[in-house]
PDB file of N, CA and C in Angstrom:
ATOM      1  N   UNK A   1     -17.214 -18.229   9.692  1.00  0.00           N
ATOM      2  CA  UNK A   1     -17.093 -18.291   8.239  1.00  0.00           C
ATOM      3  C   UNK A   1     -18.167 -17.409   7.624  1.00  0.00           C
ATOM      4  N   UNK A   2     -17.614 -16.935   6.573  1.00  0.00           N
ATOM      5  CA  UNK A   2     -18.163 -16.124   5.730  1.00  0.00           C
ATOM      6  C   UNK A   2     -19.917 -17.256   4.838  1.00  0.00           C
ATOM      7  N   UNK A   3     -21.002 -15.748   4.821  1.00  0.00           N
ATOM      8  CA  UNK A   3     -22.057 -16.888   4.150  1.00  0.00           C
ATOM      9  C   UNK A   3     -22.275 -15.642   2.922  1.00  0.00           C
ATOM     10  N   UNK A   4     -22.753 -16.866   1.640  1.00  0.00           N
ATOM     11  CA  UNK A   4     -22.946 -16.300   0.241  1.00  0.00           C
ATOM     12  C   UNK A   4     -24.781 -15.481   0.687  1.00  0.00           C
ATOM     13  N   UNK A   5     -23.805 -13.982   0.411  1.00  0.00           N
ATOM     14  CA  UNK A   5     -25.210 -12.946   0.319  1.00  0.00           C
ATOM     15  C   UNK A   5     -25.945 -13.004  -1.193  1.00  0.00           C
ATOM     16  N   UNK A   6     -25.111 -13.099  -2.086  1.00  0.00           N
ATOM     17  CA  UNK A   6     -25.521 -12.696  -3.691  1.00  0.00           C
ATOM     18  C   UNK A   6     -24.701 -13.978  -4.741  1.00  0.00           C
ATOM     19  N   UNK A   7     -25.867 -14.718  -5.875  1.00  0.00           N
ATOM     20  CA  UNK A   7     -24.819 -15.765  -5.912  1.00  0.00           C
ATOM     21  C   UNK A   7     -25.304 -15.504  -7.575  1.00  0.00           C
ATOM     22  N   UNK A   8     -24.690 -15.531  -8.692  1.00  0.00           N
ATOM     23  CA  UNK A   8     -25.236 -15.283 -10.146  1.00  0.00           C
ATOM     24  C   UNK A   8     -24.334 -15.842 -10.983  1.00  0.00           C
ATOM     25  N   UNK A   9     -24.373 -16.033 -12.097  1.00  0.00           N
ATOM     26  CA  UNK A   9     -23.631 -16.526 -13.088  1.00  0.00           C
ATOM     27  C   UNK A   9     -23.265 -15.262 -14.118  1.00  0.00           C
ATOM     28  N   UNK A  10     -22.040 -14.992 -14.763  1.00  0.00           N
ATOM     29  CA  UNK A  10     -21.695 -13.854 -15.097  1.00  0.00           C
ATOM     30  C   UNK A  10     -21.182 -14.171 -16.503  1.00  0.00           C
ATOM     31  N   UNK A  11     -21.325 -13.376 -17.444  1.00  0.00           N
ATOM     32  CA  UNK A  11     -20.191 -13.537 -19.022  1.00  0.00           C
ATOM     33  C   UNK A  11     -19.540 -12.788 -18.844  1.00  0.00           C
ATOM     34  N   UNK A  12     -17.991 -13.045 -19.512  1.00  0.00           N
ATOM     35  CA  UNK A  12     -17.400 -11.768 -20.094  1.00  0.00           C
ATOM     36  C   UNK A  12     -18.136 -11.184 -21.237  1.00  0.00           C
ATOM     37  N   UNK A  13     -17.573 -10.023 -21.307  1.00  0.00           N
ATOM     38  CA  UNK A  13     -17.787  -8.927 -22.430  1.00  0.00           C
ATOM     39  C   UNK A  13     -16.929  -9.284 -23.710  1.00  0.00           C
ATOM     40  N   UNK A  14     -16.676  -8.409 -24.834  1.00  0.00           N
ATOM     41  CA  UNK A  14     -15.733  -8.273 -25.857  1.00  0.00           C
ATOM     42  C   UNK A  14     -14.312  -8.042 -24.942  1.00  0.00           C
ATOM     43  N   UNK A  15     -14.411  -7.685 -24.322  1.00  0.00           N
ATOM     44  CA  UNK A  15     -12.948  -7.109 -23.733  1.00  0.00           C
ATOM     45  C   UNK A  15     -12.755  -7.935 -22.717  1.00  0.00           C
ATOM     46  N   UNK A  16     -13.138  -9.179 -22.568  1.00  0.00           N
ATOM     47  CA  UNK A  16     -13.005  -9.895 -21.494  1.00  0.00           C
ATOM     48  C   UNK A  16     -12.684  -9.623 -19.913  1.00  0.00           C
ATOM     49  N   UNK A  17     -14.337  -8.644 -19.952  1.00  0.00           N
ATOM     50  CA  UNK A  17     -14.303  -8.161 -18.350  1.00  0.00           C
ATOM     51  C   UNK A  17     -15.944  -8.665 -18.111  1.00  0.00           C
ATOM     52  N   UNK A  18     -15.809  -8.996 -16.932  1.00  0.00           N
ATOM     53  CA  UNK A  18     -16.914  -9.200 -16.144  1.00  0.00           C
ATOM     54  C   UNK A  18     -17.536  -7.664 -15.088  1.00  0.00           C
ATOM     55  N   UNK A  19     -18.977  -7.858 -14.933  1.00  0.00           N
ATOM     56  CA  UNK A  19     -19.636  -6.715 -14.168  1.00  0.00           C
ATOM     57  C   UNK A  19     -19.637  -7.462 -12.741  1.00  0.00           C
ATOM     58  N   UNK A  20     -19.444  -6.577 -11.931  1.00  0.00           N
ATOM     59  CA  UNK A  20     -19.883  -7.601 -10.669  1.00  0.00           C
ATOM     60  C   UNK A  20     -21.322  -6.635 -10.252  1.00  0.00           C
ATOM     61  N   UNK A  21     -22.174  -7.681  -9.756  1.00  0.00           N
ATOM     62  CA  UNK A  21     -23.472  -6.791  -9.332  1.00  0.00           C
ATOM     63  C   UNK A  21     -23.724  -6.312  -7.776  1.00  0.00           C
ATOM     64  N   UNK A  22     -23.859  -5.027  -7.254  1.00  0.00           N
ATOM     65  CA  UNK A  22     -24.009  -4.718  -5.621  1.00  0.00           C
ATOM     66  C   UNK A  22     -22.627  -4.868  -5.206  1.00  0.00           C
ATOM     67  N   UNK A  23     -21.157  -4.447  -6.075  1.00  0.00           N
ATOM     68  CA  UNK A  23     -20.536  -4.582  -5.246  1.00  0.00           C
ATOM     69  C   UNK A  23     -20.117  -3.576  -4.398  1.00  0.00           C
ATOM     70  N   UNK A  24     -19.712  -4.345  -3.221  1.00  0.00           N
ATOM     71  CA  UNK A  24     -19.436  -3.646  -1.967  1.00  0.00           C
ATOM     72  C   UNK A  24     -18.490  -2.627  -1.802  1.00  0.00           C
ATOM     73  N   UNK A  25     -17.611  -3.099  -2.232  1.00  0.00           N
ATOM     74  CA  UNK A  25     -15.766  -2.440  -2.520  1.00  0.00           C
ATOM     75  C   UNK A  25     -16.197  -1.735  -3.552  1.00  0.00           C
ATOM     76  N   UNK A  26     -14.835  -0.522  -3.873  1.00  0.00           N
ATOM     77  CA  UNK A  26     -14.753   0.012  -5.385  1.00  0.00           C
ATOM     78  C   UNK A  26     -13.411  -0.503  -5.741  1.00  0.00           C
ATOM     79  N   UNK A  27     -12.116  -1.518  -4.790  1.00  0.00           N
ATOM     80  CA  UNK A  27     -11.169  -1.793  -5.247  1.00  0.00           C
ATOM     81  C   UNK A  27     -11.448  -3.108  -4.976  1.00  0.00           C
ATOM     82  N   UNK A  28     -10.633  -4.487  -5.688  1.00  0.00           N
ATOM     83  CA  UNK A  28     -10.386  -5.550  -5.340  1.00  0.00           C
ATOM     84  C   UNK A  28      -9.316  -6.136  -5.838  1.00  0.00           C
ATOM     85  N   UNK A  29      -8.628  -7.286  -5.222  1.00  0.00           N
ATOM     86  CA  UNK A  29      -7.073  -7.476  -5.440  1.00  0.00           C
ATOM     87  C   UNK A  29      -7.873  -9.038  -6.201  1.00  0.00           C
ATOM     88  N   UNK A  30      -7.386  -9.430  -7.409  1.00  0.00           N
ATOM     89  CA  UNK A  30      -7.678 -10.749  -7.621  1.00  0.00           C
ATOM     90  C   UNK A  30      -6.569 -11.513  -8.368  1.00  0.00           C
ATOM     91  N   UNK A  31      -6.716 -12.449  -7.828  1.00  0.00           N
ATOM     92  CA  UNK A  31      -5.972 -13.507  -8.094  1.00  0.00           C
ATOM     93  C   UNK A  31      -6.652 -14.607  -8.649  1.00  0.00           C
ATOM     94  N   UNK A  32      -6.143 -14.945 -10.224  1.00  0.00           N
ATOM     95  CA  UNK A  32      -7.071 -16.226 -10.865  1.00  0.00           C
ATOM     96  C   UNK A  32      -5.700 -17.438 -10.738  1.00  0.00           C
ATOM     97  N   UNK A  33      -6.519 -18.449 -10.656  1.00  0.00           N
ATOM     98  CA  UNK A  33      -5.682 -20.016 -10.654  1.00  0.00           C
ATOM     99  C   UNK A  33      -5.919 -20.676 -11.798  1.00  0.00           C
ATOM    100  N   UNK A  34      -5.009 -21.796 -12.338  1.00  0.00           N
ATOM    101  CA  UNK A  34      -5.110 -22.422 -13.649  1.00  0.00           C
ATOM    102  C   UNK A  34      -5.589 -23.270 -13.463  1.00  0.00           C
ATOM    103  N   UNK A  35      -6.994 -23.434 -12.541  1.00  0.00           N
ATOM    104  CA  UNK A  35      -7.844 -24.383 -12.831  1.00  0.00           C
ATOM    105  C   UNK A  35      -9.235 -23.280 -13.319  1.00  0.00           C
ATOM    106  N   UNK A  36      -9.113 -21.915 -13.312  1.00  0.00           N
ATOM    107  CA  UNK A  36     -10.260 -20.820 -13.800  1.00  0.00           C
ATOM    108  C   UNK A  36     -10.936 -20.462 -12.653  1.00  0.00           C
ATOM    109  N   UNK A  37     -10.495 -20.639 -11.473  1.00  0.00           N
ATOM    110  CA  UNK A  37     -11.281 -19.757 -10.285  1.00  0.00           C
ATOM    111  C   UNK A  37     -10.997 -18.536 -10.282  1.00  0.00           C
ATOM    112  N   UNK A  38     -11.323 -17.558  -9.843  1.00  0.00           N
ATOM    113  CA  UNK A  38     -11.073 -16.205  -9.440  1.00  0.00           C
ATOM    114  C   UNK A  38     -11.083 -15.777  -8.389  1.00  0.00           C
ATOM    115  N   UNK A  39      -9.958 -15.555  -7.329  1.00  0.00           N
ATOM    116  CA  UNK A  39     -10.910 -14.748  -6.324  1.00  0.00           C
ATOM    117  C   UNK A  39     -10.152 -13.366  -6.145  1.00  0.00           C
ATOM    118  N   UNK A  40     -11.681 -12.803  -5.993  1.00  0.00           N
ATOM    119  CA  UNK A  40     -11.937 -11.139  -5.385  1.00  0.00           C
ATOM    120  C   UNK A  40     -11.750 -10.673  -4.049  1.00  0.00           C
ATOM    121  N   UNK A  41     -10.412 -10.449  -3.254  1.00  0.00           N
ATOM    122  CA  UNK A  41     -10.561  -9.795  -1.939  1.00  0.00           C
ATOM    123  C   UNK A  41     -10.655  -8.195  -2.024  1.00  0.00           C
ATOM    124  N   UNK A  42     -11.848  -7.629  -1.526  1.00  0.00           N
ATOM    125  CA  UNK A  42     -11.582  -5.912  -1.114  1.00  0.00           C
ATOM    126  C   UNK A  42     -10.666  -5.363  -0.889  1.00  0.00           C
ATOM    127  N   UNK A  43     -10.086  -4.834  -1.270  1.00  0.00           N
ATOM    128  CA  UNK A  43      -9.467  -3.703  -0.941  1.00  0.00           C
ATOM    129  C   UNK A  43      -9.621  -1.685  -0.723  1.00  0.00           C
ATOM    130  N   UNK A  44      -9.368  -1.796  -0.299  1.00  0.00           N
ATOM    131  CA  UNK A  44      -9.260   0.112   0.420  1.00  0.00           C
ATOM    132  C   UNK A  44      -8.092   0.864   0.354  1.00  0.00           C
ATOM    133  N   UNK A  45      -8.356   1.452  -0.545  1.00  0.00           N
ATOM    134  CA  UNK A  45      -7.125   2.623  -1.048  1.00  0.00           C
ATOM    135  C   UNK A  45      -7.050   3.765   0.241  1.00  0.00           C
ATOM    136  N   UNK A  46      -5.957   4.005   0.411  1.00  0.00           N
ATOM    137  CA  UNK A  46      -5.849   4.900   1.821  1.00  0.00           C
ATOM    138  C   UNK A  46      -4.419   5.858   0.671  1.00  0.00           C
ATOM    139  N   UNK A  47      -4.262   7.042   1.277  1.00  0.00           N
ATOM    140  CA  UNK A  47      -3.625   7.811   1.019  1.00  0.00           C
ATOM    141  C   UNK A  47      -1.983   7.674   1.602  1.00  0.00           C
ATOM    142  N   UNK A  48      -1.207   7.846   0.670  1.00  0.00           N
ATOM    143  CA  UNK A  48      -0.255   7.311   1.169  1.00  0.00           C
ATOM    144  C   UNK A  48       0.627   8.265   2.696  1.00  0.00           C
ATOM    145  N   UNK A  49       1.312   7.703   3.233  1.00  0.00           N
ATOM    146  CA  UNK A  49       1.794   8.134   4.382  1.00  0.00           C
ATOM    147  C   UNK A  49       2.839   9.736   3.886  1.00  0.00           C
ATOM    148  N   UNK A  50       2.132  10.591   4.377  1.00  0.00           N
ATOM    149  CA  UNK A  50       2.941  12.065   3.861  1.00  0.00           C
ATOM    150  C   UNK A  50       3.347  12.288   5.432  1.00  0.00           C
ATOM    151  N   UNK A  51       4.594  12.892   5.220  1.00  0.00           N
ATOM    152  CA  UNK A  51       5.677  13.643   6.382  1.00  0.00           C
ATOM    153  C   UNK A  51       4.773  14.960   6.300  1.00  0.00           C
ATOM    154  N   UNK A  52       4.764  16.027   7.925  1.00  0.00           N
ATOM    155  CA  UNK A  52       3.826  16.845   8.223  1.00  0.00           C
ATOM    156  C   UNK A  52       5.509  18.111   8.245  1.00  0.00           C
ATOM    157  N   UNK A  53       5.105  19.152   7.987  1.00  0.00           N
ATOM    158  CA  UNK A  53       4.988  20.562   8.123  1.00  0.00           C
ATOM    159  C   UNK A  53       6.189  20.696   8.971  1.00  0.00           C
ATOM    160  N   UNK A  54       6.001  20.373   9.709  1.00  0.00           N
ATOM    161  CA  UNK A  54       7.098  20.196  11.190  1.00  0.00           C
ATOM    162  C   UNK A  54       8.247  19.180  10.651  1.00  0.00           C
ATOM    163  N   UNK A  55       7.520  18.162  10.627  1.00  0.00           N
ATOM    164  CA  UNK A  55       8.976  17.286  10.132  1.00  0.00           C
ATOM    165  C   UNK A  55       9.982  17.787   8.990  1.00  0.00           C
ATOM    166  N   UNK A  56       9.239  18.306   8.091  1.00  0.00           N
ATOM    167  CA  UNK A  56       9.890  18.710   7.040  1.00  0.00           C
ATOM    168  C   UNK A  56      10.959  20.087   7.236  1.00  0.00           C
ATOM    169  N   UNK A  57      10.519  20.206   8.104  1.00  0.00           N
ATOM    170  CA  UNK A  57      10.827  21.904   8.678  1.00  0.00           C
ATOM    171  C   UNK A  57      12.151  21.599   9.542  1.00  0.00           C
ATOM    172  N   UNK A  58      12.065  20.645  10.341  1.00  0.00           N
ATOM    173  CA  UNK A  58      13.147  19.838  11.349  1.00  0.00           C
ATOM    174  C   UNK A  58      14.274  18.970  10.193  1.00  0.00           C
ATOM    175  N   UNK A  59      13.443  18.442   9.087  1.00  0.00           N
ATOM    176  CA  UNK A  59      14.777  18.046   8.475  1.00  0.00           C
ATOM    177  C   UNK A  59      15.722  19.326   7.777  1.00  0.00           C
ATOM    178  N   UNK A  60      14.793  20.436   7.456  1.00  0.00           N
ATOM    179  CA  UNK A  60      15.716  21.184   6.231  1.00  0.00           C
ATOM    180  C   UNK A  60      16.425  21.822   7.741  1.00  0.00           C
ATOM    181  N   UNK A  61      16.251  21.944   8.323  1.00  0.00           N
ATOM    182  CA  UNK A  61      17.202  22.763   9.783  1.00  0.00           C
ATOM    183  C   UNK A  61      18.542  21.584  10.296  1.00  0.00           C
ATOM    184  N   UNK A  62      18.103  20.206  10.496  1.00  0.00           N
ATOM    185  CA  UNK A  62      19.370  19.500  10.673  1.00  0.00           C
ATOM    186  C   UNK A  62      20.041  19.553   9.398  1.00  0.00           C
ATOM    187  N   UNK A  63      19.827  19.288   8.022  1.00  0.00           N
ATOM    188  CA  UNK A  63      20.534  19.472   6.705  1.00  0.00           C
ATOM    189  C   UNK A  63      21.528  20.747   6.736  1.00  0.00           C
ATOM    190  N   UNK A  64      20.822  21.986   7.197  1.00  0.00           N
ATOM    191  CA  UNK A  64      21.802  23.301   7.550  1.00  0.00           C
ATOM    192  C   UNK A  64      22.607  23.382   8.335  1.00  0.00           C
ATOM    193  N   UNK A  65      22.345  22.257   9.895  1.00  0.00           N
ATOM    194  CA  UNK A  65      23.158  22.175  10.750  1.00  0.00           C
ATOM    195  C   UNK A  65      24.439  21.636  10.295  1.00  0.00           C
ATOM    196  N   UNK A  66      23.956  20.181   9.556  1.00  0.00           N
ATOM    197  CA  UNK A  66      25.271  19.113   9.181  1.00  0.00           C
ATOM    198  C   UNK A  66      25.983  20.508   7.590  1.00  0.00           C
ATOM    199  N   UNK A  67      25.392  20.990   7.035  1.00  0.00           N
ATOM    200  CA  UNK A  67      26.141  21.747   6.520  1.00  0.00           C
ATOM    201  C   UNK A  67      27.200  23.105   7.025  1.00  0.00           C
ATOM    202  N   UNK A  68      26.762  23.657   7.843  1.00  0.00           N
ATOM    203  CA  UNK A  68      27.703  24.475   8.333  1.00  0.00           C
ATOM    204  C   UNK A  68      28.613  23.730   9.889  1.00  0.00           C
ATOM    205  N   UNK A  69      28.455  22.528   9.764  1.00  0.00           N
ATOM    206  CA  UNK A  69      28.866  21.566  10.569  1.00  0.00           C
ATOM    207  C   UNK A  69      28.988  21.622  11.987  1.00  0.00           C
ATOM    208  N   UNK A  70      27.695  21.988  12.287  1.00  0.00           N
ATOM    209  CA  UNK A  70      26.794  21.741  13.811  1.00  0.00           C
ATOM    210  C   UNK A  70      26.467  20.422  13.774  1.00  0.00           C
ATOM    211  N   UNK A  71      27.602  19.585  13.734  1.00  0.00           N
ATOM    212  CA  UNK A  71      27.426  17.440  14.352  1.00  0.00           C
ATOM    213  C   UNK A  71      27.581  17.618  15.578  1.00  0.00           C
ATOM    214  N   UNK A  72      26.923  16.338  15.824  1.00  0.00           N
ATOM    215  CA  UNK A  72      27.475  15.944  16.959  1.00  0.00           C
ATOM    216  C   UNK A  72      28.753  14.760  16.622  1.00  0.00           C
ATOM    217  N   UNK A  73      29.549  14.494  17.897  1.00  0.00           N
ATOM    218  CA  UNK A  73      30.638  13.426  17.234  1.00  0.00           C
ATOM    219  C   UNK A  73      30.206  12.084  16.794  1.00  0.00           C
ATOM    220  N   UNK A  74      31.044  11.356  16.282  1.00  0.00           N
ATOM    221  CA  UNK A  74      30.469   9.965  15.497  1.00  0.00           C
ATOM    222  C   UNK A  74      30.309   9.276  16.676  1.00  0.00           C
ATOM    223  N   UNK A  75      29.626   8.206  16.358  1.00  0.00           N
ATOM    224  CA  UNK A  75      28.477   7.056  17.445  1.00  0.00           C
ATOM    225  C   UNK A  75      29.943   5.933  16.339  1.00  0.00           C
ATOM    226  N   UNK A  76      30.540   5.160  17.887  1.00  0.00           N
ATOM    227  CA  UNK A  76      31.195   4.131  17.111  1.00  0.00           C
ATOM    228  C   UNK A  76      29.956   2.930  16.886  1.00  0.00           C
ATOM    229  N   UNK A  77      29.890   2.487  16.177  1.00  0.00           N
ATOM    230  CA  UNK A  77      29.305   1.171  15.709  1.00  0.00           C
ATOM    231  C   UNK A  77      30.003   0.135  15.722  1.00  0.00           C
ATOM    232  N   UNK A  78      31.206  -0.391  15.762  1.00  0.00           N
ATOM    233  CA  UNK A  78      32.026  -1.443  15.321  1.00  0.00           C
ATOM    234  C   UNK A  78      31.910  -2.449  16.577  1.00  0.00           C
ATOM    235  N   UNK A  79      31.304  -2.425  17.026  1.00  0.00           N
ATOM    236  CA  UNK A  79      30.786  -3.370  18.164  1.00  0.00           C
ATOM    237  C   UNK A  79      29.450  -4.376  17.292  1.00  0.00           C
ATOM    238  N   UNK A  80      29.212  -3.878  16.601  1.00  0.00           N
ATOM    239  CA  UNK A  80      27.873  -4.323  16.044  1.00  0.00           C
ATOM    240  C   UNK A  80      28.326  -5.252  14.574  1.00  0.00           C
ATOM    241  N   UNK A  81      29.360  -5.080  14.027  1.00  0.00           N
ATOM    242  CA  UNK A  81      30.422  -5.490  12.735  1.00  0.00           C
ATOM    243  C   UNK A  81      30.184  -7.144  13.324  1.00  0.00           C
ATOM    244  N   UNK A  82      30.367  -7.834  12.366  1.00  0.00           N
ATOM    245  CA  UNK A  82      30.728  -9.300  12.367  1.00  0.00           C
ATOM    246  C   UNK A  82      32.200  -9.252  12.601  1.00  0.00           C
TER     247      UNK A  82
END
């Protein structure tokens, strides 16, 4: 279990925001309850998942294939149907 490093009493502002002091994170996900708790979990922004150079390059080449209609034949599925 987690132990309290930093423990303070806080106001809101006019705009009803609080400062947090030393914090660790620059993101946090919070969730308040209707009894007035708050809690703050960290979060970490990561960049979202981008397709590379190659892939992109491999799709616009199958797109040309299925257009000048270089398929292969259909895959039956109907085994898989309810």
């Amino acid at each position: 279990m987690s132990s309290a490093i930093l423990q303070y009493d806080a106001k809101t502002d006019s705009k009803k925001r609080i400062t947090l002091r030393n914090a660790l994170f620059e993101y946090y996900h919070a969730i308040q309850y209707d009894d007035g708790r708050i809690l703050l979990e960290p979060r970490e922004l990561v960049a979202p998942f981008q397709v590379s150079e190659n892939t992109l390059r491999a799709m616009d080449q199958s797109m040309e294939n299925f257009k000048a209609g270089k398929v292969s034949e259909s895959v039956d599925l109907s085994e898989f149907e309810d």
